[in-house]
N, C-alpha and C. Protein backbone atom coordinates (compact mmCIF):
# COMPACT_ATOMS: atom_id res chain seq x y z
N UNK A 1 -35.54 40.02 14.28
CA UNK A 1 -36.73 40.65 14.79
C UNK A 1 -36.56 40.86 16.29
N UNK A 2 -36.79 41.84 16.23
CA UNK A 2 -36.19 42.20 18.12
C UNK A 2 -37.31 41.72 18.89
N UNK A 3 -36.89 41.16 20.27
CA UNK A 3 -38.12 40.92 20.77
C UNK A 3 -37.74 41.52 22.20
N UNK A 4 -38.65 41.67 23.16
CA UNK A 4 -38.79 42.17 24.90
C UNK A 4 -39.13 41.49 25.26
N UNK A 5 -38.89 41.43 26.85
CA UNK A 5 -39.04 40.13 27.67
C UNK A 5 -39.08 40.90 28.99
N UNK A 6 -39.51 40.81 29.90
CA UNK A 6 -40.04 40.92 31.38
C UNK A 6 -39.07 39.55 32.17
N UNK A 7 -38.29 40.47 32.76
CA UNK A 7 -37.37 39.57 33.62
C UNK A 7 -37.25 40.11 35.32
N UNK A 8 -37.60 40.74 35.53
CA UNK A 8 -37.98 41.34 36.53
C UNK A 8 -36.58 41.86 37.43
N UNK A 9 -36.41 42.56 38.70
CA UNK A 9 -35.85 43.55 39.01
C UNK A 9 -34.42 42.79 39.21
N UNK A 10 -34.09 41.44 40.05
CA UNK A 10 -33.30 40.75 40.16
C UNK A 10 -32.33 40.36 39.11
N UNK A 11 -33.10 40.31 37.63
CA UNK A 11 -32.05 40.16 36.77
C UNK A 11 -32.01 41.35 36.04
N UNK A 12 -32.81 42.08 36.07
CA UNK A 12 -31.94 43.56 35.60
C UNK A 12 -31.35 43.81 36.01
N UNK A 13 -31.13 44.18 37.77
CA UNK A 13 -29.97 44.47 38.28
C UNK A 13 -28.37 43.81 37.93
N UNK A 14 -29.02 42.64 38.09
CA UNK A 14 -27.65 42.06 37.30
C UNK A 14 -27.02 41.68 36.26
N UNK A 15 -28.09 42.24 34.84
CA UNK A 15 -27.11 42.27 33.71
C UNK A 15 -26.91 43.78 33.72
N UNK A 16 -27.25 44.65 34.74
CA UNK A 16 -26.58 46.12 34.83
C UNK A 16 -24.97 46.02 35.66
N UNK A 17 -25.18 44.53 36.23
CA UNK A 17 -23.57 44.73 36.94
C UNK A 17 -22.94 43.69 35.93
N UNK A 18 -23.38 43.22 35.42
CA UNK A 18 -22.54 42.61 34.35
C UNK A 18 -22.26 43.48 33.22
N UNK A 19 -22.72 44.46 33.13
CA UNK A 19 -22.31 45.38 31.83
C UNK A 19 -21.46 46.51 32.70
N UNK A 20 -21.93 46.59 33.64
CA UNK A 20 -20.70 47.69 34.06
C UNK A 20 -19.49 47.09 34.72
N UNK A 21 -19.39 45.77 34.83
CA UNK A 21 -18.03 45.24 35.07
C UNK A 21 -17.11 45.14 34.34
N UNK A 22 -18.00 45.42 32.72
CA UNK A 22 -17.10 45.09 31.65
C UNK A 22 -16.93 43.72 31.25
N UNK A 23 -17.83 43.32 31.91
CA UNK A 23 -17.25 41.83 31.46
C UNK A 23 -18.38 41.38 29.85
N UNK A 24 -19.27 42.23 29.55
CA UNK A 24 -20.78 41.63 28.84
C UNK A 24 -20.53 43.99 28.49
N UNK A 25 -20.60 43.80 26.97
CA UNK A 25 -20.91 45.38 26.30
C UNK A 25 -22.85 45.92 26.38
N UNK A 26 -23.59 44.59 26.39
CA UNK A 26 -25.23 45.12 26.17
C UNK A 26 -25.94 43.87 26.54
N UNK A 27 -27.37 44.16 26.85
CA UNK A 27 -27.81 42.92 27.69
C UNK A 27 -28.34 41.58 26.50
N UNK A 28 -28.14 42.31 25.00
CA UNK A 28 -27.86 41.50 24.48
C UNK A 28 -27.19 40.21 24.48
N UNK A 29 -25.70 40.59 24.71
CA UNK A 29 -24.92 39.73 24.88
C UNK A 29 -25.11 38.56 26.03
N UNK A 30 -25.53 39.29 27.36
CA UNK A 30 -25.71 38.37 27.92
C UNK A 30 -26.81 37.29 28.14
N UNK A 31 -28.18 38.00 27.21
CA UNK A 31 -28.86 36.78 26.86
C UNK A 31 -28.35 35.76 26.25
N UNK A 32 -27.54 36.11 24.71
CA UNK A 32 -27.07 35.21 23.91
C UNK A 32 -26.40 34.07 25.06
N UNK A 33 -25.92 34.68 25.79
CA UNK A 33 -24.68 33.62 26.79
C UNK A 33 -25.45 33.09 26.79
N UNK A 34 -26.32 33.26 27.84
CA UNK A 34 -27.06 32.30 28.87
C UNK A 34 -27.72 31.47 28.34
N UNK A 35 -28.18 31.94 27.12
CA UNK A 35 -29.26 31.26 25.71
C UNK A 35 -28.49 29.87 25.05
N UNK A 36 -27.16 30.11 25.30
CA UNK A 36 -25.96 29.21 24.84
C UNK A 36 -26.16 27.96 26.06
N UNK A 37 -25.73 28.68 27.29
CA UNK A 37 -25.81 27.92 28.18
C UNK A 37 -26.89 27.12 28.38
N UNK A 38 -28.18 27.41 28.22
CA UNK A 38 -29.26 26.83 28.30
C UNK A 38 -29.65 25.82 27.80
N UNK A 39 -29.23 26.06 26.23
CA UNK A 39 -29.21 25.19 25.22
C UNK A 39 -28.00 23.84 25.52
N UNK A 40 -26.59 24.24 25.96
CA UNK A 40 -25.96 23.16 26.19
C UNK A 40 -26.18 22.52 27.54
N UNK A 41 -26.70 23.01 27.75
CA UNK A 41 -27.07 22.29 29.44
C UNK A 41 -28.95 21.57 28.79
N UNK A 42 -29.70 21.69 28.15
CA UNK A 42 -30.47 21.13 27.45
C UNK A 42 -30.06 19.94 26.59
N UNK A 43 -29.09 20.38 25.74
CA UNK A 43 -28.85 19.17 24.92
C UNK A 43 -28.23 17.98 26.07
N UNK A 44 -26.87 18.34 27.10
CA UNK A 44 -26.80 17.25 27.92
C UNK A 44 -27.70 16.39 28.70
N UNK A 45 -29.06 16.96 29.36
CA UNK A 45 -30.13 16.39 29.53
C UNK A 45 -30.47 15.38 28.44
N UNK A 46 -30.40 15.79 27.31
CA UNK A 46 -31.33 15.07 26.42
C UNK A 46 -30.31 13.57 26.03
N UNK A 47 -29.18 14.14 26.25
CA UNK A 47 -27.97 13.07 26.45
C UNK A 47 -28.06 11.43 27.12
N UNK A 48 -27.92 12.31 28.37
CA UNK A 48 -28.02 11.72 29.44
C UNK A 48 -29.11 11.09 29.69
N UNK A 49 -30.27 11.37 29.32
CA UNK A 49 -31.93 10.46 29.24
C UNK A 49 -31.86 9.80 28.30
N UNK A 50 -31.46 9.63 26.79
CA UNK A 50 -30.97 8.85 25.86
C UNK A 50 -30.21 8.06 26.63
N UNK A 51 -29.17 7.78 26.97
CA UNK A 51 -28.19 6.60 27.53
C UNK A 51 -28.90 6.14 28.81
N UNK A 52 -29.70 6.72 29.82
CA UNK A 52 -30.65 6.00 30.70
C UNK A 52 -31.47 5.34 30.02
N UNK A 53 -32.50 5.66 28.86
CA UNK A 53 -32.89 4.87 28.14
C UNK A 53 -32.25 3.79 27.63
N UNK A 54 -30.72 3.77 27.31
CA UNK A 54 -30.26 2.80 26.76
C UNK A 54 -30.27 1.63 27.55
N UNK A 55 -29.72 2.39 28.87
CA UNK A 55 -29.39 1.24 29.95
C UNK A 55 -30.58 0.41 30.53
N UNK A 56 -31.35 1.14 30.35
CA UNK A 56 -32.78 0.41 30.65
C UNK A 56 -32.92 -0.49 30.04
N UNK A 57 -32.97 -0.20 28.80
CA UNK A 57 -33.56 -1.17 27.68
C UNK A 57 -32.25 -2.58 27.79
N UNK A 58 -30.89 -2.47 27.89
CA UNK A 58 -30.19 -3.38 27.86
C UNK A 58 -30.67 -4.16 29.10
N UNK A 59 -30.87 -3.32 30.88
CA UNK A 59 -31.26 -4.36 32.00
C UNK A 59 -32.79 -5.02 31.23
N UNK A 60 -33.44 -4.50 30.68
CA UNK A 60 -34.53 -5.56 30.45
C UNK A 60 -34.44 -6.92 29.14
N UNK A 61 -33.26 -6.46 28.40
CA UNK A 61 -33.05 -7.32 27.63
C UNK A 61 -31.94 -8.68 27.70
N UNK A 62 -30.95 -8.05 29.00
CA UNK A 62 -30.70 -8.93 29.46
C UNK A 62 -31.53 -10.45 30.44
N UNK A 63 -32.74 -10.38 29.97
CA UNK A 63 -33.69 -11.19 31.03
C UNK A 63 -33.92 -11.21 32.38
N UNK A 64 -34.77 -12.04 32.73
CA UNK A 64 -34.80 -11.86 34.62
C UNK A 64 -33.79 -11.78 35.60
N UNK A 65 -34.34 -10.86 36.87
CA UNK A 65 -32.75 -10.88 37.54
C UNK A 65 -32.89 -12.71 38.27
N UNK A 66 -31.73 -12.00 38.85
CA UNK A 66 -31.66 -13.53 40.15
C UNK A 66 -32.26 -12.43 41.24
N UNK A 67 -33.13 -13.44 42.39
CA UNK A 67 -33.32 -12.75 43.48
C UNK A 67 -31.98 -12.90 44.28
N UNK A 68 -32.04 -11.84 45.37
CA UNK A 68 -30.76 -11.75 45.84
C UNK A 68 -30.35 -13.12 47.07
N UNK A 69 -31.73 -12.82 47.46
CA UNK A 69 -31.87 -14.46 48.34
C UNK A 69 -31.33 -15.73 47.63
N UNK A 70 -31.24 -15.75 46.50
CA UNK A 70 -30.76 -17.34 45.82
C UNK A 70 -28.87 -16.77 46.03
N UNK A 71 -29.02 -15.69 45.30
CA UNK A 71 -27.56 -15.05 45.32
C UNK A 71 -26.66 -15.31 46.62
N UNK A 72 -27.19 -14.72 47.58
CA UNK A 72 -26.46 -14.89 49.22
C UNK A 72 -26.26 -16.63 49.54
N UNK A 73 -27.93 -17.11 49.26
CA UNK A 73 -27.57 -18.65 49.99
C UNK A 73 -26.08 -19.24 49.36
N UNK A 74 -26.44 -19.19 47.71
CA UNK A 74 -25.08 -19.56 46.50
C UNK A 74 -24.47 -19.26 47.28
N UNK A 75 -23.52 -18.29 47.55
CA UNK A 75 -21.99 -17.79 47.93
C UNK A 75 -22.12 -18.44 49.29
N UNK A 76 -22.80 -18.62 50.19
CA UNK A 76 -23.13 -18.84 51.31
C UNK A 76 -22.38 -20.76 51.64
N UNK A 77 -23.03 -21.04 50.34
CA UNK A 77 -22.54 -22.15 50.07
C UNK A 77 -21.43 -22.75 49.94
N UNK A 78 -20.82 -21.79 48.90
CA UNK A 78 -20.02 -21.70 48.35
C UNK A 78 -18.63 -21.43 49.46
N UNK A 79 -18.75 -20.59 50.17
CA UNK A 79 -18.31 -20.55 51.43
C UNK A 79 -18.51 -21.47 52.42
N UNK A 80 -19.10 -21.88 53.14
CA UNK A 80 -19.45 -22.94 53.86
C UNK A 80 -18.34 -24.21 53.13
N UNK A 81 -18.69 -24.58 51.57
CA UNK A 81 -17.88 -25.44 50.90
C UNK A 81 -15.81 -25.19 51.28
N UNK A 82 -15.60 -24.59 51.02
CA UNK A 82 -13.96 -23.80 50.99
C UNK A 82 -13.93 -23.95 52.90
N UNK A 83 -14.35 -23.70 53.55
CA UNK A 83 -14.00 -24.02 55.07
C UNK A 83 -13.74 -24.99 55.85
């Protein structure tokens, strides 16, 4: 089912230089691209927020942090000890 779309002067102009470069036969085609592109640059988002989700969920399931203040004095110590 064919559909039209209002893209305004900026990208007409330039699927008119993309069809006369030869590189793209009708502006068909170069929707499909970009429609491609869109979509795989979509699905990686959806990727990439899945595995932030993951990582989230593992820092909270790993339990409480250490504050960093206990962390520094420790090594602090720990150092001080070895000297």
């Amino acid at each position: 089912m064919p559909s039209s779309y209002a893209i305004g002067d900026h990208f007409e102009q330039f699927i008119k230089t993309q069809i006369e470069s030869g590189r793209y036969n009708n502006a068909s085609e170069i929707v499909r691209d970009a429609l491609r592109l869109l979509e795989e640059r979509e699905q990686l988002h959806q990727l990439q927020f899945e595995r932030l989700k993951q990582q989230i969920q593992q820092g909270i399931d790993s339990g409480p942090g250490i504050p960093a203040e206990d962390v520094f004095e420790r090594l602090n110590a720990k150092y001080q000890a070895m000297t």
